[in-house]
C-alpha atoms as a PDB file:
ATOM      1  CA  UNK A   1       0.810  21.115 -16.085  1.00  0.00           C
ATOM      2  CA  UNK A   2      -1.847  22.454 -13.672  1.00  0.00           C
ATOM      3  CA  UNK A   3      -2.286  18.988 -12.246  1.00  0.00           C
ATOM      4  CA  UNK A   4       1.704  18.338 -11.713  1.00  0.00           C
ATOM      5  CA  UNK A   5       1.549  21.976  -9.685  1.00  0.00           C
ATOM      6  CA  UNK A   6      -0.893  20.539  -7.376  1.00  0.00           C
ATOM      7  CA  UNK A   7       1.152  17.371  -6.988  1.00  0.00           C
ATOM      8  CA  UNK A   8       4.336  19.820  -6.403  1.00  0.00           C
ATOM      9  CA  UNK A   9       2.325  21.852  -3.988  1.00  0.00           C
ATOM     10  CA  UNK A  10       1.120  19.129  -2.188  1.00  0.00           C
ATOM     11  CA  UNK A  11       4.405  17.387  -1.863  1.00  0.00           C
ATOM     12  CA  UNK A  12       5.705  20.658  -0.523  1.00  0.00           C
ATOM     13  CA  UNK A  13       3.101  21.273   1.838  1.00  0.00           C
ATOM     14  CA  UNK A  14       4.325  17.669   3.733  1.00  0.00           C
ATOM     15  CA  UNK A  15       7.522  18.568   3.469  1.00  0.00           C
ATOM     16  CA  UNK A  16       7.135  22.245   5.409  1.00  0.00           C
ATOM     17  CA  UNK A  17       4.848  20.047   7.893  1.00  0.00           C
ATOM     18  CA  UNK A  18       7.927  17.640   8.657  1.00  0.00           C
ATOM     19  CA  UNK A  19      10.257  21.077   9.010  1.00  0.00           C
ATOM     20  CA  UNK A  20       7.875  21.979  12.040  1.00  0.00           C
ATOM     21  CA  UNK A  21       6.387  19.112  13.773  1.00  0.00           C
ATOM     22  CA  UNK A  22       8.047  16.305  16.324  1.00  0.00           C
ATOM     23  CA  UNK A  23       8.605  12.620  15.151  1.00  0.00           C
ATOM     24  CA  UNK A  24       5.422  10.539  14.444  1.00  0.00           C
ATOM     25  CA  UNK A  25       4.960   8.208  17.547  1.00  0.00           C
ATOM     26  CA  UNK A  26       1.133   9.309  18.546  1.00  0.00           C
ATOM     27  CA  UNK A  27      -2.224   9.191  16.845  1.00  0.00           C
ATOM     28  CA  UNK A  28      -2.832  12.596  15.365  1.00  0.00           C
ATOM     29  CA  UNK A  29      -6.455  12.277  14.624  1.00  0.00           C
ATOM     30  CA  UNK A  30      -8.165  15.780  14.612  1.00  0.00           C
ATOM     31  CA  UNK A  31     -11.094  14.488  11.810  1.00  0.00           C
ATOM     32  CA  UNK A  32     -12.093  10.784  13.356  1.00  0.00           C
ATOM     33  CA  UNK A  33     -15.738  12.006  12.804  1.00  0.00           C
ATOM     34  CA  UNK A  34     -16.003  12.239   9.310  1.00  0.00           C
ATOM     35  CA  UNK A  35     -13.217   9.025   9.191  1.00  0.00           C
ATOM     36  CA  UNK A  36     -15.508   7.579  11.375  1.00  0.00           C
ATOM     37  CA  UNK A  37     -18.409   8.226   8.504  1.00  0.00           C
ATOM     38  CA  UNK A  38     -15.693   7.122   5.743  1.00  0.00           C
ATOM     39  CA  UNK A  39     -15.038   4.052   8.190  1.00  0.00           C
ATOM     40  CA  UNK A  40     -18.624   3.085   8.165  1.00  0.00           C
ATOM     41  CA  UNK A  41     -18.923   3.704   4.320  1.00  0.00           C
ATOM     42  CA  UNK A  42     -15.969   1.402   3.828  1.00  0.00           C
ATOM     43  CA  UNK A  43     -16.968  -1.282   6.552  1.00  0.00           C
ATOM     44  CA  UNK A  44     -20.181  -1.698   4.575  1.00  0.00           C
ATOM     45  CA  UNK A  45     -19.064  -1.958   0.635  1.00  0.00           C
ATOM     46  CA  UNK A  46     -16.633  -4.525   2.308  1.00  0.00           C
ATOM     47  CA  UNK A  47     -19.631  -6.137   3.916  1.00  0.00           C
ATOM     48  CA  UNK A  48     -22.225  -5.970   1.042  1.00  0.00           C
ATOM     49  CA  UNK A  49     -20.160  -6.308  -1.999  1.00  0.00           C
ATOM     50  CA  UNK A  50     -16.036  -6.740  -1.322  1.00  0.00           C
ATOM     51  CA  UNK A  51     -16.308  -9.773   1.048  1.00  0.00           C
ATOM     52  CA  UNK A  52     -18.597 -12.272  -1.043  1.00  0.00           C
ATOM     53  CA  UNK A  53     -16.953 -11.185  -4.294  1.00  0.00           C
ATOM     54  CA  UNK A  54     -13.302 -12.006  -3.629  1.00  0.00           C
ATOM     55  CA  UNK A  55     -14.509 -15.251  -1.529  1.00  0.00           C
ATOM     56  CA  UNK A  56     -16.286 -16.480  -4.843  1.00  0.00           C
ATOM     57  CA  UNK A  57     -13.471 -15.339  -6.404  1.00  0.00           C
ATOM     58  CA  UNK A  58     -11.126 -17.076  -4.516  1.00  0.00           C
ATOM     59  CA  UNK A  59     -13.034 -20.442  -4.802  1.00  0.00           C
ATOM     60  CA  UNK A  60     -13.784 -20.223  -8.438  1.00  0.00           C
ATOM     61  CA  UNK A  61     -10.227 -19.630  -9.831  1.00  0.00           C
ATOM     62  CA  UNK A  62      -7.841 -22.567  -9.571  1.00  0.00           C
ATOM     63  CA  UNK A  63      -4.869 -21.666  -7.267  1.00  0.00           C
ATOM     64  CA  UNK A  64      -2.603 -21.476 -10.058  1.00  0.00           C
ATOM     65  CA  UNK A  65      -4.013 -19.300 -12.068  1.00  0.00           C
ATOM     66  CA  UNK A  66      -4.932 -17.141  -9.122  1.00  0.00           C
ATOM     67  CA  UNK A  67      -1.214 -16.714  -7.771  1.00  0.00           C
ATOM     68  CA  UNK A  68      -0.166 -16.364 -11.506  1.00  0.00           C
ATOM     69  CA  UNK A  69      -2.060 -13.116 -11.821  1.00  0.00           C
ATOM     70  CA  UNK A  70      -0.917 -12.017  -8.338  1.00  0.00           C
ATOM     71  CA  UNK A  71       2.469 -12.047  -9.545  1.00  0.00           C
ATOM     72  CA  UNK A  72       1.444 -10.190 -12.774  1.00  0.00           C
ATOM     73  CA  UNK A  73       0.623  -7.747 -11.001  1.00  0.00           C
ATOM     74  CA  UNK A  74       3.100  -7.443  -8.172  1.00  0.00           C
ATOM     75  CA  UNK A  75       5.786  -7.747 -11.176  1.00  0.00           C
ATOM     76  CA  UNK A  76       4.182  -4.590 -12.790  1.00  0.00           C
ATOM     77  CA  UNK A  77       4.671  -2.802  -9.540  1.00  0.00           C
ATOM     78  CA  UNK A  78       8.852  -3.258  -9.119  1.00  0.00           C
ATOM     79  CA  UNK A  79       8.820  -0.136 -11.663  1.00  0.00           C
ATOM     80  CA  UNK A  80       7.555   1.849  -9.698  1.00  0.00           C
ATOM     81  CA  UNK A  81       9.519   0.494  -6.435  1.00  0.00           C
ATOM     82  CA  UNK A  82      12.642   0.815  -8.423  1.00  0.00           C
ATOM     83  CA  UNK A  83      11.967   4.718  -8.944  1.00  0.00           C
ATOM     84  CA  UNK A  84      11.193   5.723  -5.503  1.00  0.00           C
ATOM     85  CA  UNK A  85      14.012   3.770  -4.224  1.00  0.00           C
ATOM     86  CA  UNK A  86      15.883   5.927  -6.524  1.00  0.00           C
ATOM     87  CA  UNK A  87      14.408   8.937  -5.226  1.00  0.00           C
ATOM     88  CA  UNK A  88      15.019   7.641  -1.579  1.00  0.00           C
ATOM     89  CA  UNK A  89      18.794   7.509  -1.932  1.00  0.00           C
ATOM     90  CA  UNK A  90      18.777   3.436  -1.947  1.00  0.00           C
ATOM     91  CA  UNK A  91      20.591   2.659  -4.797  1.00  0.00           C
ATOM     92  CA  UNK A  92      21.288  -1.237  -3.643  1.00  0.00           C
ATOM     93  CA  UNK A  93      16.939  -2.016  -3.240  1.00  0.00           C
ATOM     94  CA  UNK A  94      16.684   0.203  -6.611  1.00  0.00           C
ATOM     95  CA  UNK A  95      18.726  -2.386  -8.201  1.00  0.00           C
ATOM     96  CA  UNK A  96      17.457  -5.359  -6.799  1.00  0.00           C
ATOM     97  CA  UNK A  97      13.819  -3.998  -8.109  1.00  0.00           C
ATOM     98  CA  UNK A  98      14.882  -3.771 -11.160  1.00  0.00           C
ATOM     99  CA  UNK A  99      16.413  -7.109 -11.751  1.00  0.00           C
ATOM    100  CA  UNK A 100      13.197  -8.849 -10.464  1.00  0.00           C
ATOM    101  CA  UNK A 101      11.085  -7.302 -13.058  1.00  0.00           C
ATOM    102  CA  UNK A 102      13.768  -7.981 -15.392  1.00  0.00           C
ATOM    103  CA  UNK A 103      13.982 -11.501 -14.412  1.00  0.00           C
ATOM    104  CA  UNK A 104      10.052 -12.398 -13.873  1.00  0.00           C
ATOM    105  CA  UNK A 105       8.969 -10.630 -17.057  1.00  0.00           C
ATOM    106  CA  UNK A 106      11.895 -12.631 -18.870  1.00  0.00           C
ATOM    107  CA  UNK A 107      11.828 -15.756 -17.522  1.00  0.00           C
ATOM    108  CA  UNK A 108       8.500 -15.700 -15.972  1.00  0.00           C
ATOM    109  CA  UNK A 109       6.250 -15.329 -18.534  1.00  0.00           C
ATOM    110  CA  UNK A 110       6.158 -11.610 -18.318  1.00  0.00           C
ATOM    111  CA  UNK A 111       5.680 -11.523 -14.614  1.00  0.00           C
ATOM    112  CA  UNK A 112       3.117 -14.841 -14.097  1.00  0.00           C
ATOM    113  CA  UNK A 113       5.732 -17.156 -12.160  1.00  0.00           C
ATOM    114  CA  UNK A 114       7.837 -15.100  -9.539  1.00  0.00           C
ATOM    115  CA  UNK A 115      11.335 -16.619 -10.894  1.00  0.00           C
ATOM    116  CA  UNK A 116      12.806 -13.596  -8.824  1.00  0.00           C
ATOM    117  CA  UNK A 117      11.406 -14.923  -5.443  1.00  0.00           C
ATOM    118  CA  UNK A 118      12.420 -18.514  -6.702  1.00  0.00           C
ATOM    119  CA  UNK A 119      15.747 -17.426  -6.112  1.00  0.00           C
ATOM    120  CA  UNK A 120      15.058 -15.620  -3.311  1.00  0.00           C
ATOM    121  CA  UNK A 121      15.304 -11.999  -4.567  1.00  0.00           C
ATOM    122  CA  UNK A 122      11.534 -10.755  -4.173  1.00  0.00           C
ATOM    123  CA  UNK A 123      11.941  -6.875  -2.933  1.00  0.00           C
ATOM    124  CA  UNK A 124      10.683  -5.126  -0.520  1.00  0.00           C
ATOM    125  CA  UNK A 125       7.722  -2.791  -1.668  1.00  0.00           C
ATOM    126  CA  UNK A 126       7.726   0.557  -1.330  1.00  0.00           C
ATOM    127  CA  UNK A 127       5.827   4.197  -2.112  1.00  0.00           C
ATOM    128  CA  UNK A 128       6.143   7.753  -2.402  1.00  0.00           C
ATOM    129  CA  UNK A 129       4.825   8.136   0.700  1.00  0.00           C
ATOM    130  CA  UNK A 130       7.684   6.702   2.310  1.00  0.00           C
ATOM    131  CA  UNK A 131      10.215   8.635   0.107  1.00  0.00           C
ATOM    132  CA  UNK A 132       8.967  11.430   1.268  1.00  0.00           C
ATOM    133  CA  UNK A 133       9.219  10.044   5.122  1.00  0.00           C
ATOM    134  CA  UNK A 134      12.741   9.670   4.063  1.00  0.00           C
ATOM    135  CA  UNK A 135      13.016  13.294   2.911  1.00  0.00           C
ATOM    136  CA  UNK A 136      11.288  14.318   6.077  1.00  0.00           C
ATOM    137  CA  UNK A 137       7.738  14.560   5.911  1.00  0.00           C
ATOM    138  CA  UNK A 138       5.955  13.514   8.618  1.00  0.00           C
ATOM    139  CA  UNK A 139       2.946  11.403   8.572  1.00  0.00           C
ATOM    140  CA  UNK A 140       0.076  14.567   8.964  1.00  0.00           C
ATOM    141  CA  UNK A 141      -3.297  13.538  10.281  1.00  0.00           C
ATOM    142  CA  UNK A 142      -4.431  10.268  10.488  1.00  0.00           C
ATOM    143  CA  UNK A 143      -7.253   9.449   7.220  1.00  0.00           C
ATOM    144  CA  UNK A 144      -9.746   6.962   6.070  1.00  0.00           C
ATOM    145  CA  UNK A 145     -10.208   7.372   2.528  1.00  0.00           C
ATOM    146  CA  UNK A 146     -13.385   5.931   0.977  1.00  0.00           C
ATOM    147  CA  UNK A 147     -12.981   2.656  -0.730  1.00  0.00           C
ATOM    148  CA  UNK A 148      -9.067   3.059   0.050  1.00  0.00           C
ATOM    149  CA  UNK A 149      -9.418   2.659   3.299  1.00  0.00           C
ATOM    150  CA  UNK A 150      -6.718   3.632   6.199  1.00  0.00           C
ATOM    151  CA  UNK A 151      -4.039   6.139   5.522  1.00  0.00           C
ATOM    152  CA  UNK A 152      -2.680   9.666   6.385  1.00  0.00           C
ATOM    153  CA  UNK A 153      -1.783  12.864   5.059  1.00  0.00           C
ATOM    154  CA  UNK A 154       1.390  12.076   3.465  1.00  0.00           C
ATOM    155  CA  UNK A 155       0.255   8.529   2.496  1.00  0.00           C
ATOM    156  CA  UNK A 156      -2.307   9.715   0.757  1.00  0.00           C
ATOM    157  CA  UNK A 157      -0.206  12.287  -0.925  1.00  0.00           C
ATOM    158  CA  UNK A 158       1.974   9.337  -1.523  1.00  0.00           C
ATOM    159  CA  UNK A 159      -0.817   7.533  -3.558  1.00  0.00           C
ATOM    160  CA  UNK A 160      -1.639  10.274  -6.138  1.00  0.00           C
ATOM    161  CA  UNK A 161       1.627  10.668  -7.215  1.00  0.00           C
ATOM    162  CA  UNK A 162       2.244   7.280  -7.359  1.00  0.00           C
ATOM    163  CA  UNK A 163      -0.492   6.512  -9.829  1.00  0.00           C
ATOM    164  CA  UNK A 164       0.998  10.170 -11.450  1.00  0.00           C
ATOM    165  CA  UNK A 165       3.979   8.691 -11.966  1.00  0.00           C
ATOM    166  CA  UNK A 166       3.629   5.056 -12.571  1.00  0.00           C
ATOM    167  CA  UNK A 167       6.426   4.620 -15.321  1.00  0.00           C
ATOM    168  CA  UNK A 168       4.821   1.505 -16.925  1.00  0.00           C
ATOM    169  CA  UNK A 169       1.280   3.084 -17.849  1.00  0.00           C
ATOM    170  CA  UNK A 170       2.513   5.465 -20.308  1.00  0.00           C
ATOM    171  CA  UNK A 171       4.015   2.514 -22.321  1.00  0.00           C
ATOM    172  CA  UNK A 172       0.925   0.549 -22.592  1.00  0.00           C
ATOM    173  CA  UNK A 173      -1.796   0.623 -24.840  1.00  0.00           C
ATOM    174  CA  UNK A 174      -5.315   0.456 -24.195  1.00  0.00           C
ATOM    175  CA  UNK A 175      -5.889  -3.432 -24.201  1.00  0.00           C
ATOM    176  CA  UNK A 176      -2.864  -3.874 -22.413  1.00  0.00           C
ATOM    177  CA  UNK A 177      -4.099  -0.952 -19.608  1.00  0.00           C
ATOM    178  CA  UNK A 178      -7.355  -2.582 -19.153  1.00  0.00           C
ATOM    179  CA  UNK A 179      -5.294  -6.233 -18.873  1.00  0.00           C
ATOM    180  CA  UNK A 180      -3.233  -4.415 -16.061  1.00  0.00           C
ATOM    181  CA  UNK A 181      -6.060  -2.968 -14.504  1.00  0.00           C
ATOM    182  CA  UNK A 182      -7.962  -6.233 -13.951  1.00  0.00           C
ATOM    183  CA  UNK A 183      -4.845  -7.797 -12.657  1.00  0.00           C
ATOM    184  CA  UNK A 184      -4.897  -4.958 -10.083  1.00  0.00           C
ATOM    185  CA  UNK A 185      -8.183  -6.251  -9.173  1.00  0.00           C
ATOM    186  CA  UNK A 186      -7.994  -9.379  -9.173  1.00  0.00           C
ATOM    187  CA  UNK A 187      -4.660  -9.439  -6.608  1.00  0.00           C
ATOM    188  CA  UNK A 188      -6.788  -6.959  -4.105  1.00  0.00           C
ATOM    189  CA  UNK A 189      -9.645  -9.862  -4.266  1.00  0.00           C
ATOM    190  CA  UNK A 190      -7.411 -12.987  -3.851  1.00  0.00           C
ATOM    191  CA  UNK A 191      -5.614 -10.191  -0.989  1.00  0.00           C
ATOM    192  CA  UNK A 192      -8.605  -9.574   0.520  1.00  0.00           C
ATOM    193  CA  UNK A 193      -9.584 -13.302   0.830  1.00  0.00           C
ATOM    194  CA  UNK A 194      -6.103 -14.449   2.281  1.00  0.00           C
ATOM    195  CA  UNK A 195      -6.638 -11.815   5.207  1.00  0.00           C
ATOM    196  CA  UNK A 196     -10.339 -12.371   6.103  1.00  0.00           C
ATOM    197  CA  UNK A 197      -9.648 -13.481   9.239  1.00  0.00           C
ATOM    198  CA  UNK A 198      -7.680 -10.220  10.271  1.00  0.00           C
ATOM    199  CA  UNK A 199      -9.719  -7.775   8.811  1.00  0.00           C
ATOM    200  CA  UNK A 200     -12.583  -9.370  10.027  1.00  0.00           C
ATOM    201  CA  UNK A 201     -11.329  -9.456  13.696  1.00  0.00           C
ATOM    202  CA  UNK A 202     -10.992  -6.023  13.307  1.00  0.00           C
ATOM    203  CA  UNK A 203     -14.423  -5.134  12.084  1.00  0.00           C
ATOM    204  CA  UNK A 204     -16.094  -7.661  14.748  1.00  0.00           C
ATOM    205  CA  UNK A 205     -14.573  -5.697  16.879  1.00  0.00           C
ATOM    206  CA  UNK A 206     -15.594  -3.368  20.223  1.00  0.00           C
ATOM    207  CA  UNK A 207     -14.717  -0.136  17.905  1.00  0.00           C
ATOM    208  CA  UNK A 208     -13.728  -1.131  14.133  1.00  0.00           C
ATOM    209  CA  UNK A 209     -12.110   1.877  13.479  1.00  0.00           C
ATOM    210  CA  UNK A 210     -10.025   2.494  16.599  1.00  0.00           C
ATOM    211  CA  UNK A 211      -8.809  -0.932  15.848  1.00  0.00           C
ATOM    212  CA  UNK A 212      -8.368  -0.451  12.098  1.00  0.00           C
ATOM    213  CA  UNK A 213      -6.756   2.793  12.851  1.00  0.00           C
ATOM    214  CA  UNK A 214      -4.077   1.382  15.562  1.00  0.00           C
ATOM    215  CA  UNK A 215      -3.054  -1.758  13.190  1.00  0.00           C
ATOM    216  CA  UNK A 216      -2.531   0.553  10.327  1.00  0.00           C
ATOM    217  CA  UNK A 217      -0.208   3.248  12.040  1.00  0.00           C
ATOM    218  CA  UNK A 218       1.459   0.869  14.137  1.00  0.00           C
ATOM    219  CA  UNK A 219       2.257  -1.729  10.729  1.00  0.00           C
ATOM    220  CA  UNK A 220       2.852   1.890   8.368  1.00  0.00           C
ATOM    221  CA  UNK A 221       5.446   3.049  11.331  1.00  0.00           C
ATOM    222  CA  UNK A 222       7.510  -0.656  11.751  1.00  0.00           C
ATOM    223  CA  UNK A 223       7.886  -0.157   8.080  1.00  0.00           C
ATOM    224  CA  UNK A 224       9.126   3.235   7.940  1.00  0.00           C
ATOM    225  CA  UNK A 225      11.235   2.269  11.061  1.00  0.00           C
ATOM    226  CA  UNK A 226       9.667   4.454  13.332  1.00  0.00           C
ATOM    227  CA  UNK A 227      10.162   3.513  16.780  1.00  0.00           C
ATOM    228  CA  UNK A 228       6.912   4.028  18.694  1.00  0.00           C
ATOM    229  CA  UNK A 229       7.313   4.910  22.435  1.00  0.00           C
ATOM    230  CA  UNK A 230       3.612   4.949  23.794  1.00  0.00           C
ATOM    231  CA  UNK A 231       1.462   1.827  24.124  1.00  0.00           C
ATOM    232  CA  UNK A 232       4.367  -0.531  23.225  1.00  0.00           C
ATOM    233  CA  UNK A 233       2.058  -3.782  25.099  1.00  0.00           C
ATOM    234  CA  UNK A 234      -0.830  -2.917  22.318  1.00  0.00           C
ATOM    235  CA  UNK A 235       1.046  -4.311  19.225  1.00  0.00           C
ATOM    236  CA  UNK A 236       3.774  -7.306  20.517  1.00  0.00           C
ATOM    237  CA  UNK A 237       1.177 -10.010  19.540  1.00  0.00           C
ATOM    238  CA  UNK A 238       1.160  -8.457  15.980  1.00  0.00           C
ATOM    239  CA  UNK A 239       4.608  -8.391  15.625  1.00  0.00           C
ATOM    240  CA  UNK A 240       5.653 -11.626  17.921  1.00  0.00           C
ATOM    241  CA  UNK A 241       7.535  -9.215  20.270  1.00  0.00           C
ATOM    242  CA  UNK A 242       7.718  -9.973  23.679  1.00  0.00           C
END
């Protein structure tokens, strides 16, 4: 009870922010010191540890097997998607969430082969963070979590109540938890491999964490279909824009 109070409170808090201050289009950053500190804690685990194990991971699984647990665990995560759609008002992406869980965990082999995106119905993911953009938080101060990495305020609002309120845990037993929770894993290795390239442009870079900051707000924003007006120039190459 105490814990869903804090959740409540915190929710509310974001909300009475969103009541007060303009639309998100600039980089609110009033603690880049100590996310500067995080920044460097994260940069190195990724270095030291995060890096070399999902590149040996990566090269020791066979593809197959690899994208098979990828979709296990994308599959696990339409739940979820299908509730904060709900919560968002969007009845029509609730739906199609649902049916691709439905569909991969019946006909895929509970969620191994992505029969949904065979027929090209893979959804769009979403988060509590951005149902509360749609109920008019705004974003807060830009954060770097440790181990998480980049986020803000209300994203990382977004992601405690999303692991509060993940509808598929309570239904699973312990074997089937841990099963889950390596899947987890194992998609944020094979992840982390596909993207070396990006995310190590962005740590070779003149200042890692300007850069890591920019691409995150800018990509969180396009989602959330926030129309930036400063710096336009900075992000067409990310997006193909010209």
């Amino acid at each position: 009870m105490t814990t869903f109070k804090h959740l409540l409170a915190l929710i509310a808090s974001s909300l009475i922010a969103g009541c007060s201050t303009p639309q998100d289009t600039a980089i609110n950053d009033p603690y880049e010191r100590t996310n500067r500190e995080a920044h460097a804690f994260n940069k190195a685990v990724d270095k030291v540890a995060l890096k070399p194990i999902a590149q040996e991971y990566a090269n020791i699984m066979p593809d197959p097997l690899e994208k098979g647990i990828s979709n296990f665990a994308t599959n696990l995560s339409y739940p979820a998607d299908m509730v904060n759609y709900l919560l968002q008002g969007n009845l029509g992406e609730a739906m199609y969430s649902g049916n691709a869980f439905i569909l991969n965990t019946v006909f895929g082999l509970g969620g191994l082969f992505d029969v949904a995106s065979a027929n090209g119905a893979r959804p769009r993911g979403t988060d509590f963070g951005e149902t509360m953009a749609r109920w008019g938080a705004t974003e807060g101060p830009y954060v770097e979590l440790l181990l998480l990495g980049p986020s803000t305020q209300r994203d990382a609002v977004g992601k405690i109540v999303d692991f509060a309120l993940d509808p598929i845990g309570p239904l699973l037993g312990a074997n089937e938890r841990q099963a889950v929770q390596s899947a987890s894993i194992g998609a944020g290795l094979s992840s982390r491999a596909q993207y070396n390239d990006m995310i190590e442009g962005v740590y070779n870079s003149a200042d890692s964490y300007a850069q890591a900051r920019l691409y995150y707000l800018q990509n969180r924003r396009y989602t959330l279909g926030i129309k930036e007006t400063q710096s336009d120039d900075q992000f067409e190459e990310l997006y193909g824009e010209k």
